[in-house]
PDB file of N, CA and C in Angstrom:
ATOM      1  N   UNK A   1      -8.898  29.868  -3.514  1.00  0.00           N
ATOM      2  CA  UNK A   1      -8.704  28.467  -3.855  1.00  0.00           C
ATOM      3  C   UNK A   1      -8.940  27.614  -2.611  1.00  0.00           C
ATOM      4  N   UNK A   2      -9.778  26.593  -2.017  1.00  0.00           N
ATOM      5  CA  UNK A   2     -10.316  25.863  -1.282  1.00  0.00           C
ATOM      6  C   UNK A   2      -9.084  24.840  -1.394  1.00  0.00           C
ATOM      7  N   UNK A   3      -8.791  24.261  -0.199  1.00  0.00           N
ATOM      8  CA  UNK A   3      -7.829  23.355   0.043  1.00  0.00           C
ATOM      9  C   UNK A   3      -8.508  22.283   0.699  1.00  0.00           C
ATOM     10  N   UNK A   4      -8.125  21.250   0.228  1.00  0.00           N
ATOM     11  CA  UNK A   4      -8.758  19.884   0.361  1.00  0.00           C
ATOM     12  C   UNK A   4      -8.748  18.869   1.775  1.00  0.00           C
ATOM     13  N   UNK A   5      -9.049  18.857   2.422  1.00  0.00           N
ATOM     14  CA  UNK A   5      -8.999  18.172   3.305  1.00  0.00           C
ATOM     15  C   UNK A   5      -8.354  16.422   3.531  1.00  0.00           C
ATOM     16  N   UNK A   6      -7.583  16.401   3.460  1.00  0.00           N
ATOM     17  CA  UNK A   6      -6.883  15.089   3.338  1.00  0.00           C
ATOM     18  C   UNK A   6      -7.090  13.750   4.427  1.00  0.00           C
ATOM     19  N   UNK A   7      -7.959  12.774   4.807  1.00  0.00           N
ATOM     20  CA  UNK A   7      -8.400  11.935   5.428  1.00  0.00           C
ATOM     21  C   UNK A   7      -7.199  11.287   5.888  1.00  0.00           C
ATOM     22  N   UNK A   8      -6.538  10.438   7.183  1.00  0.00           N
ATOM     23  CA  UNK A   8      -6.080   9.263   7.249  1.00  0.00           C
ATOM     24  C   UNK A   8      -5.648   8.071   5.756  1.00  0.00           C
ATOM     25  N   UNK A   9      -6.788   7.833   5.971  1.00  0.00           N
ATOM     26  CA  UNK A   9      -7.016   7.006   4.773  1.00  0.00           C
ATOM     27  C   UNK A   9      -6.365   7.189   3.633  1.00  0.00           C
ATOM     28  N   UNK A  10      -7.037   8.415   3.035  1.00  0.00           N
ATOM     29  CA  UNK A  10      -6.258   8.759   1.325  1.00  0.00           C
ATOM     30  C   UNK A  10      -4.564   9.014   1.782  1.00  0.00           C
ATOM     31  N   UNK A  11      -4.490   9.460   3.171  1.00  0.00           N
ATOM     32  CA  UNK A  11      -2.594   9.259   2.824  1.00  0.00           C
ATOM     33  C   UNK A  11      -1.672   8.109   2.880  1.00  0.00           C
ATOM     34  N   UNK A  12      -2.553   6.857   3.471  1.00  0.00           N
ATOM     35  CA  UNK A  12      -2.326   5.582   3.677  1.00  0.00           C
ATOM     36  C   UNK A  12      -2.606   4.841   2.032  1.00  0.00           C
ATOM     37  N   UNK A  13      -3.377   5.335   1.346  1.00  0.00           N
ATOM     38  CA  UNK A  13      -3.683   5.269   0.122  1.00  0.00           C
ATOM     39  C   UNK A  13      -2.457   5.791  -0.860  1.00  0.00           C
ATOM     40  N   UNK A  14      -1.992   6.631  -1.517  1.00  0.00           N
ATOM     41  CA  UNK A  14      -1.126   7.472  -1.448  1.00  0.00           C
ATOM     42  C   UNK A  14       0.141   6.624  -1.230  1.00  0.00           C
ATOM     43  N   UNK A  15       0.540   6.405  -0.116  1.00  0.00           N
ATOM     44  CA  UNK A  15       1.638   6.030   0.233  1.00  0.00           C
ATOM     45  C   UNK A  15       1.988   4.618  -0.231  1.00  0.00           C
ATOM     46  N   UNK A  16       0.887   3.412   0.015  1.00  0.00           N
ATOM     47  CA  UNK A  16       0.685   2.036  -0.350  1.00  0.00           C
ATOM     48  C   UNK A  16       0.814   2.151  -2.153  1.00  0.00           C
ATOM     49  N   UNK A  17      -0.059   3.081  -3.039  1.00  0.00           N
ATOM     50  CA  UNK A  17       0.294   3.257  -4.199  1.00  0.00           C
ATOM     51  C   UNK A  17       1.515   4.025  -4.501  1.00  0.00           C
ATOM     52  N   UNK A  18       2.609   4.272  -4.114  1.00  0.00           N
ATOM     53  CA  UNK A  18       3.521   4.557  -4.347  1.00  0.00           C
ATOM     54  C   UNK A  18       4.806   3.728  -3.729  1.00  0.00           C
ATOM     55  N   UNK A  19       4.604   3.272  -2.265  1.00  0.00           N
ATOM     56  CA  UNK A  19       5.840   1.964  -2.464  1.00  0.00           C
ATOM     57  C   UNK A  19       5.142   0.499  -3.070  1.00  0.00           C
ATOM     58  N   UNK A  20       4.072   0.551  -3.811  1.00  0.00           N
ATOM     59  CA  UNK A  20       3.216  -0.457  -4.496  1.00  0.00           C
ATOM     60  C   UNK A  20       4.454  -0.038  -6.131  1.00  0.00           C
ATOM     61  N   UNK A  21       4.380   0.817  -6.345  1.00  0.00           N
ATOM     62  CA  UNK A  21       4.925   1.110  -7.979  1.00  0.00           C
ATOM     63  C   UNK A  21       6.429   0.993  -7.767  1.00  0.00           C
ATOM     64  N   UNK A  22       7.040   2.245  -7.089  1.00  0.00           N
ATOM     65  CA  UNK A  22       8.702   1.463  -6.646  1.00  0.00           C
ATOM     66  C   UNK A  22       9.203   0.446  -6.613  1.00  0.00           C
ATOM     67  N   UNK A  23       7.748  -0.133  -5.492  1.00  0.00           N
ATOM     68  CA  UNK A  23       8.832  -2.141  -5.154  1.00  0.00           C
ATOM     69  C   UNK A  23       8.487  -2.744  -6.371  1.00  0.00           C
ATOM     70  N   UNK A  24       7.608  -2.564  -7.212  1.00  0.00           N
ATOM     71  CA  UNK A  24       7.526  -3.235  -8.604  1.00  0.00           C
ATOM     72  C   UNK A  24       8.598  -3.346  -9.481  1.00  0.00           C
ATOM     73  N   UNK A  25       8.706  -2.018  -9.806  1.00  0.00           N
ATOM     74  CA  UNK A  25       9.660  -1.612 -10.701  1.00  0.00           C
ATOM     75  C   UNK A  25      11.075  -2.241 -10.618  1.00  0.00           C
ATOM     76  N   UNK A  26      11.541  -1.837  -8.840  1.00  0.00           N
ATOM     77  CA  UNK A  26      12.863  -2.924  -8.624  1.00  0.00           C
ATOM     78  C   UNK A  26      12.439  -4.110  -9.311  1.00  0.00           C
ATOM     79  N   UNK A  27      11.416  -4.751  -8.502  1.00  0.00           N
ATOM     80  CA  UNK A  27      11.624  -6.215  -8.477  1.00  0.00           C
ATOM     81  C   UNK A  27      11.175  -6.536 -10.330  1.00  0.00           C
ATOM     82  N   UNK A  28      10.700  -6.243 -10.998  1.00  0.00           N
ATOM     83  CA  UNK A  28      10.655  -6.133 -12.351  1.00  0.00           C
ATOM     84  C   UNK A  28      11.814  -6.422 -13.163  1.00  0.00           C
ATOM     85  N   UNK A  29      12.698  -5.285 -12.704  1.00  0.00           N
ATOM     86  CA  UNK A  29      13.820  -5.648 -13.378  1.00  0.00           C
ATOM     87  C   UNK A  29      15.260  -6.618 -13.169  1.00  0.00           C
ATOM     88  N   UNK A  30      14.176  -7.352 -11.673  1.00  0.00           N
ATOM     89  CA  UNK A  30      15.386  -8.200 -10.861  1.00  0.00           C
ATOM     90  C   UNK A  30      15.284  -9.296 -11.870  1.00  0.00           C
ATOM     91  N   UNK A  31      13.890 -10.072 -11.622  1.00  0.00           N
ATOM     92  CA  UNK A  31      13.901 -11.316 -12.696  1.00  0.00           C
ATOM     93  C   UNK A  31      14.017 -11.953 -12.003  1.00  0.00           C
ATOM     94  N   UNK A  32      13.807 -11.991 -10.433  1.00  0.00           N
ATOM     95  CA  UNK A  32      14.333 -13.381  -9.526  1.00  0.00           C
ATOM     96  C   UNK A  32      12.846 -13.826  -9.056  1.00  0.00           C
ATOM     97  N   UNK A  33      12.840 -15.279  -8.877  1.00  0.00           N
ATOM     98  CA  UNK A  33      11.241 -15.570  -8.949  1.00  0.00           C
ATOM     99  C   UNK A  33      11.397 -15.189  -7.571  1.00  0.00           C
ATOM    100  N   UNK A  34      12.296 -15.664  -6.384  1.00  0.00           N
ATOM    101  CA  UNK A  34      11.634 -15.425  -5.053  1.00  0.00           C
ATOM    102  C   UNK A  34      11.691 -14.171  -4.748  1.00  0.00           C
ATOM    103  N   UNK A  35      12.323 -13.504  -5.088  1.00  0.00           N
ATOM    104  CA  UNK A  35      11.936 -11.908  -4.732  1.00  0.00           C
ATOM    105  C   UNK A  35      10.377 -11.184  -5.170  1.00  0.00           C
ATOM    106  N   UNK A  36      10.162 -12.350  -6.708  1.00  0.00           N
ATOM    107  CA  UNK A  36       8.675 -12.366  -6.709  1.00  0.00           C
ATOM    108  C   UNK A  36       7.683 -12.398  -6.022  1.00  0.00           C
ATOM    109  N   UNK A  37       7.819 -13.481  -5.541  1.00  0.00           N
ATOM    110  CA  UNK A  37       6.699 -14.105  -4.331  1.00  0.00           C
ATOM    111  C   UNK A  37       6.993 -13.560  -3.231  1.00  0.00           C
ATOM    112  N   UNK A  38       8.300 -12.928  -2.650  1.00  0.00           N
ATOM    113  CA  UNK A  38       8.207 -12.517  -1.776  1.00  0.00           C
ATOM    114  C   UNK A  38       7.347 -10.520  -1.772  1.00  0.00           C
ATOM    115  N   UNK A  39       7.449 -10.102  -2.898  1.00  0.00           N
ATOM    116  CA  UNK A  39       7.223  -8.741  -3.103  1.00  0.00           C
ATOM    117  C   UNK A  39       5.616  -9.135  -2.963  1.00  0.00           C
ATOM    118  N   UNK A  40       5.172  -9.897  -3.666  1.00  0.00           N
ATOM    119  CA  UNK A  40       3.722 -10.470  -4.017  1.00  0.00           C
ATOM    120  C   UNK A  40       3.044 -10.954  -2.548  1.00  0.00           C
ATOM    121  N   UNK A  41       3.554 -11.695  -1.629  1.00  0.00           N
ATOM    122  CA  UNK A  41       3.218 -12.117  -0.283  1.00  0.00           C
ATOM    123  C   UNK A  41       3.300 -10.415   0.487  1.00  0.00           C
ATOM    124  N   UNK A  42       4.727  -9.820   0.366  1.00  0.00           N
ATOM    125  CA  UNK A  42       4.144  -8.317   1.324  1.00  0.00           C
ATOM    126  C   UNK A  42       3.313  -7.262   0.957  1.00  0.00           C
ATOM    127  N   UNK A  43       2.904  -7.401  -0.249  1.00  0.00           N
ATOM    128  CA  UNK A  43       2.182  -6.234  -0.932  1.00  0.00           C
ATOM    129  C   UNK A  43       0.475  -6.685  -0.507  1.00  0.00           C
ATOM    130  N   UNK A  44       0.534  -8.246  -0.365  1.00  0.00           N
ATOM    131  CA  UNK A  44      -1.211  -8.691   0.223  1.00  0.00           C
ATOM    132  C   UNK A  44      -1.010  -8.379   1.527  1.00  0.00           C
ATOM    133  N   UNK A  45       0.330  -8.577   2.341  1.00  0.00           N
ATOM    134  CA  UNK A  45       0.182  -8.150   3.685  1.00  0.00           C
ATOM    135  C   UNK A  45      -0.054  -6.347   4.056  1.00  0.00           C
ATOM    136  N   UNK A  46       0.561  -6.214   3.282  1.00  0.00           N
ATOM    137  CA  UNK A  46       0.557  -4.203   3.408  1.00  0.00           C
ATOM    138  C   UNK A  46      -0.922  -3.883   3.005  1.00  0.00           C
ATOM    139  N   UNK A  47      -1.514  -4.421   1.949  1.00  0.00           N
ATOM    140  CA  UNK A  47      -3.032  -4.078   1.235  1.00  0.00           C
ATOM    141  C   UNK A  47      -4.239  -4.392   2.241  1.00  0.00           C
ATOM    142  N   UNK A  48      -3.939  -5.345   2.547  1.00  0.00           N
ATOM    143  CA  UNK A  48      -4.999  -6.073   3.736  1.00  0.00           C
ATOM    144  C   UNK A  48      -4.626  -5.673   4.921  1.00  0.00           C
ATOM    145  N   UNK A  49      -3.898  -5.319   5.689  1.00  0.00           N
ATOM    146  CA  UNK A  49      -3.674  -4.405   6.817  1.00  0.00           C
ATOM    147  C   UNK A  49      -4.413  -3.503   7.110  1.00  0.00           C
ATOM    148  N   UNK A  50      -4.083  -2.610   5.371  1.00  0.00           N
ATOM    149  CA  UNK A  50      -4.598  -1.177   5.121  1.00  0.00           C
ATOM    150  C   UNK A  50      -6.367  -1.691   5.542  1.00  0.00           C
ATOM    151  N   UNK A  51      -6.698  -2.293   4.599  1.00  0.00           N
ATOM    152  CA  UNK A  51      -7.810  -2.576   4.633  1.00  0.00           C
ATOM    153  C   UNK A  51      -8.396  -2.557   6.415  1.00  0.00           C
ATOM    154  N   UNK A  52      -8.129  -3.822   6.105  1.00  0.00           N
ATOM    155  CA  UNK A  52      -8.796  -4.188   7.762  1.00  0.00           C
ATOM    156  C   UNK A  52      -8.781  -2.761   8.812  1.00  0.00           C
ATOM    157  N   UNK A  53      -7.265  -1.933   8.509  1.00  0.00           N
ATOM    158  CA  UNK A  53      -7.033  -0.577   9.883  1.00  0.00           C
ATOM    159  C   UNK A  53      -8.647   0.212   9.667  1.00  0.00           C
ATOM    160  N   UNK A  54      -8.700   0.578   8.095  1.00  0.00           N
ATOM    161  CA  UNK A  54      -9.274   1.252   7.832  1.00  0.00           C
ATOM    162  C   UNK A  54     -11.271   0.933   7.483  1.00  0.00           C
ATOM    163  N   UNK A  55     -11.247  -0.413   7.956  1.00  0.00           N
ATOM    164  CA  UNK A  55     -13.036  -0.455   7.305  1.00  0.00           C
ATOM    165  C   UNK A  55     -13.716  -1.054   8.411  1.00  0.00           C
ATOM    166  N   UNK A  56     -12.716  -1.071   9.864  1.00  0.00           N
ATOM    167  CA  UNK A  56     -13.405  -1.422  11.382  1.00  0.00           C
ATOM    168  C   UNK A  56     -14.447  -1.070  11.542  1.00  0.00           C
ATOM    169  N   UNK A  57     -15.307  -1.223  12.014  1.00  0.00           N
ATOM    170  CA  UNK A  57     -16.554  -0.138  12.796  1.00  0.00           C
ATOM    171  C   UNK A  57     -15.867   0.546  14.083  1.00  0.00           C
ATOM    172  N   UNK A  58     -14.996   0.288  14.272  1.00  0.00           N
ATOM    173  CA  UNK A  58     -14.562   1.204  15.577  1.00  0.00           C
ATOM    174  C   UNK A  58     -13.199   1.801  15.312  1.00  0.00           C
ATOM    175  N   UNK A  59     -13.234   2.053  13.712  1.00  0.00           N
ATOM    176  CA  UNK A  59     -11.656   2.883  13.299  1.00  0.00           C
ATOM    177  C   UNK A  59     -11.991   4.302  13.879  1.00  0.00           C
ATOM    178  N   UNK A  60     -10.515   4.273  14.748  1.00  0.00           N
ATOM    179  CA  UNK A  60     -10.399   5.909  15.503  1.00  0.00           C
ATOM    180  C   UNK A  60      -9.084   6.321  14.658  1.00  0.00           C
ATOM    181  N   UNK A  61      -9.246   7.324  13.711  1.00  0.00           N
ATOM    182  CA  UNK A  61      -8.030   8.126  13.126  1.00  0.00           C
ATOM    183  C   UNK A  61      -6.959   8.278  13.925  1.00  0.00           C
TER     184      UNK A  61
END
């Protein structure tokens, strides 16, 4: 059985889709608008981070 080689990336991937579904779920069942906007403002900051770490021309793992 061949074992997969796991990139930087896909575990930064991985990880962002999974406290992406958690912090939802809380804040889902909070019902509070600013916890809204605030979950909604860190989830573009965490996504675009990712982004930017990862699509440099000079990304060093």
């Amino acid at each position: 059985m061949a074992t997969l080689e796991r990139s930087p990336a896909d575990r930064v991937t991985v990880a962002l889709t999974v406290v992406f579904s958690l912090s939802l779920l809380v804040v889902s069942r909070s019902g509070d608008p600013r916890l809204w906007i605030g979950w909604s403002v860190l989830m573009v900051v965490l996504s675009g981070a990712a982004l930017i770490r990862f699509n440099r021309p000079t990304h060093r793992p």
